[in-house]
Protein backbone atom coordinates (compact mmCIF):
# COMPACT_ATOMS: atom_id res chain seq x y z
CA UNK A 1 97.72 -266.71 102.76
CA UNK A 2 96.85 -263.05 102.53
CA UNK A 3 95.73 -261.61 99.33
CA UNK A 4 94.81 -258.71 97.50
CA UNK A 5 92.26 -259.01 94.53
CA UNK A 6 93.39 -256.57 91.87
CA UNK A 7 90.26 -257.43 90.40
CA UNK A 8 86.36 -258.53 91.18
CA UNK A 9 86.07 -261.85 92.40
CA UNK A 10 82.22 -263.54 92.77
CA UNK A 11 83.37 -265.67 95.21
CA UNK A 12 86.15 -263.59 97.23
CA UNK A 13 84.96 -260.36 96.99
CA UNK A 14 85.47 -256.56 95.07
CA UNK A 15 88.96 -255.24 93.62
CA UNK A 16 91.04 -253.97 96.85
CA UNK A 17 89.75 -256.46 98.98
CA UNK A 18 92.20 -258.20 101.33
CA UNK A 19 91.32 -261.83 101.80
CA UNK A 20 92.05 -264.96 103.24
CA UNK A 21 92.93 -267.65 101.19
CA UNK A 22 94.60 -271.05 100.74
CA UNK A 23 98.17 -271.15 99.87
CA UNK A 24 97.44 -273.16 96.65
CA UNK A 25 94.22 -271.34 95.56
CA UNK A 26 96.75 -268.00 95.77
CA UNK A 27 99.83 -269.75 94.10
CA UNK A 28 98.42 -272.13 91.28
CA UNK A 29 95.31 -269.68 90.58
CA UNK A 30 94.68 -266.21 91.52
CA UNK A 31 98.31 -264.70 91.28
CA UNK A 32 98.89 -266.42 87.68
CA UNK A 33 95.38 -265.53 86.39
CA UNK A 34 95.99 -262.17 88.22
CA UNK A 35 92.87 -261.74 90.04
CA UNK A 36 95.19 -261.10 93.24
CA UNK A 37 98.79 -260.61 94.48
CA UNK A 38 100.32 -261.38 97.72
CA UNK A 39 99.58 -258.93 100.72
CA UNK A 40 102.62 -257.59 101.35
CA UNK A 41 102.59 -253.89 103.31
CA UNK A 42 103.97 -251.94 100.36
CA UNK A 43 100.66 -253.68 98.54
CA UNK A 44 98.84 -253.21 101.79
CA UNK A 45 99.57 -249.00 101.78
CA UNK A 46 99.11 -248.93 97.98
CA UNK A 47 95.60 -250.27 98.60
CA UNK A 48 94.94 -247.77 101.26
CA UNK A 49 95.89 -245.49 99.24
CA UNK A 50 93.49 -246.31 96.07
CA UNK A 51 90.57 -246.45 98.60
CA UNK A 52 90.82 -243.15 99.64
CA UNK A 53 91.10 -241.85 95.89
CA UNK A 54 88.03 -244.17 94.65
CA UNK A 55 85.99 -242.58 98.27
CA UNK A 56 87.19 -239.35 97.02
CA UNK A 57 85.85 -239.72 93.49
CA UNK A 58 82.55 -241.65 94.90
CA UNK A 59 81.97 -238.67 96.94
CA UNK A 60 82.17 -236.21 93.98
CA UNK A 61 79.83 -238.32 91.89
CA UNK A 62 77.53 -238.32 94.99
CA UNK A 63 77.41 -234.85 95.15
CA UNK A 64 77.07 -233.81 91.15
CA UNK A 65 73.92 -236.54 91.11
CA UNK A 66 72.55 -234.50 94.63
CA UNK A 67 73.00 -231.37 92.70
CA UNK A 68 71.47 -232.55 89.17
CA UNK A 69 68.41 -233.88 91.18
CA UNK A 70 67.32 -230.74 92.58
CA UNK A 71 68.05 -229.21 89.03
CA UNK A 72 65.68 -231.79 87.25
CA UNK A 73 63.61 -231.63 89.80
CA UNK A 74 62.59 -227.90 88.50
CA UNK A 75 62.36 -228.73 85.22
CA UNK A 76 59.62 -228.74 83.85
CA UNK A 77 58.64 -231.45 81.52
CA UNK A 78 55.56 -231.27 78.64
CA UNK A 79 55.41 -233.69 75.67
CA UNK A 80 53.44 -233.71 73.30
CA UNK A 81 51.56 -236.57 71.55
CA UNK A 82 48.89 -237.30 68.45
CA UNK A 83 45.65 -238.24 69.68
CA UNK A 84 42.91 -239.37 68.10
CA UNK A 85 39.45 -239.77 68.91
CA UNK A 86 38.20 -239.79 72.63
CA UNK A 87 41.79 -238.77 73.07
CA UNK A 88 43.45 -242.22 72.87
CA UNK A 89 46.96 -241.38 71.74
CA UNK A 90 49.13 -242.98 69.01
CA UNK A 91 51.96 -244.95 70.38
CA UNK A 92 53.21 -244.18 73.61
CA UNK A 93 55.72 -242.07 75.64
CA UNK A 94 59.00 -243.49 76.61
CA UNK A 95 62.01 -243.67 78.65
CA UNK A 96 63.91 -242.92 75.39
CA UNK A 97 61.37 -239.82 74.39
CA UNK A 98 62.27 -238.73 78.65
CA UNK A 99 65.71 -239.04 78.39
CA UNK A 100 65.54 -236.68 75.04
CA UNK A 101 63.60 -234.26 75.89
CA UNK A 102 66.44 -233.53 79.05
CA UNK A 103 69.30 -234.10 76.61
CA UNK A 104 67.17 -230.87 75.42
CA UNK A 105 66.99 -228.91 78.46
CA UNK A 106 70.90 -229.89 79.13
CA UNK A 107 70.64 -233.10 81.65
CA UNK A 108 72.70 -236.25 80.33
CA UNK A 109 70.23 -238.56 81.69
CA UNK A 110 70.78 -242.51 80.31
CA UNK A 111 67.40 -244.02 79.04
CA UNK A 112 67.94 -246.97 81.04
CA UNK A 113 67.65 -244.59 84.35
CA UNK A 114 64.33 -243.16 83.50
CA UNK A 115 62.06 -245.80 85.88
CA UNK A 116 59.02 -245.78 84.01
CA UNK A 117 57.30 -249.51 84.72
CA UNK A 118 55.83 -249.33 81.46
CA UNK A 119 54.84 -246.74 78.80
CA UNK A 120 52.88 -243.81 79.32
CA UNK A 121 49.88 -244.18 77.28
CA UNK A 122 47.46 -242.14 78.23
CA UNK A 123 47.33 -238.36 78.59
CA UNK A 124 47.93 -237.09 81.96
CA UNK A 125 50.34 -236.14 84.06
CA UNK A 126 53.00 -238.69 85.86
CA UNK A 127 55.73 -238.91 88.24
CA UNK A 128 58.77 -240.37 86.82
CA UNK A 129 61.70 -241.47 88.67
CA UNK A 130 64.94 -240.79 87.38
CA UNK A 131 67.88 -243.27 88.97
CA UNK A 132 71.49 -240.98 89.04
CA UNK A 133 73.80 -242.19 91.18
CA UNK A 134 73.30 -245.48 93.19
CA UNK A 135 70.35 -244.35 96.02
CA UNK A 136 70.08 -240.45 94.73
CA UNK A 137 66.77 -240.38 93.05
CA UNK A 138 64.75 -237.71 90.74
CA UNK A 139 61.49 -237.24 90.71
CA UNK A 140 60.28 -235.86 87.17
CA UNK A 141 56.80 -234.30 86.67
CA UNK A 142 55.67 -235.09 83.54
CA UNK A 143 53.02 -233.76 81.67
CA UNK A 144 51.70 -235.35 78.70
CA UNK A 145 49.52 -233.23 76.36
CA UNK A 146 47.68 -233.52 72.55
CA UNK A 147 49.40 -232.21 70.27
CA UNK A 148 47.11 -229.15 68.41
């Protein structure tokens, strides 16, 4: 039996998927639970249709993270930290301490997208990559400086 998942399956696949299944599996589990519904061609156009609007929408996220990369890309990015002797700073830098100083300059960035590895601890300056939209990537050029 043909099947539509109305909803993410591990096994079966995403939401909008049409799949193959057995008659039973469809009848005494996926349409009751409703993971699915039968594939029936008003169900088949309605899916059509929600692809093209989710492509649409995926395509206008793709292109505001393409256009907020090359705007981070120009920012740039100094923080400032206590030191103290031979320079060895206090604490470190952070994907949090990133992600605020762009909330700053007017970039929305989530902490969890800043790619740092680990902390910054040293003075210097550092590439940081900023994750925005599935493979569109930021590079940040950060330059961390004692505080005077």
């Amino acid at each position: 039996m043909k099947v539509v998942l109305k909803k993410d399956h591990a096994d079966l696949g995403k939401a909008l998927d049409v799949v193959n299944v057995k008659d039973g599996f469809a009848r005494n589990f996926l349409i009751p639970q409703g993971i699915a519904e039968v594939a029936t061609a008003g169900n088949m156009r309605t899916v059509a249709d929600a692809k093209k609007r989710n492509e649409a929408r995926e395509e206008k996220k793709l292109a505001a993270a393409q256009e907020l990369s090359k705007k981070i890309e120009k920012v740039p990015c100094t923080i400032k930290v206590k030191v103290g002797e031979d320079d060895k700073m206090f604490g470190s830098v952070t994907a949090q301490e990133i992600a605020d100083f762009l909330a700053k300059e007017g970039y929305e960035v989530d902490k969890r997208s800043v790619e740092l590895g680990e902390p910054i601890r040293q003075i210097g300056v550092y590439n940081i990559t900023i994750g925005l939209f599935r493979d569109v990537k930021a590079t940040l050029k950060v330059w961390v400086v004692k505080e005077e």
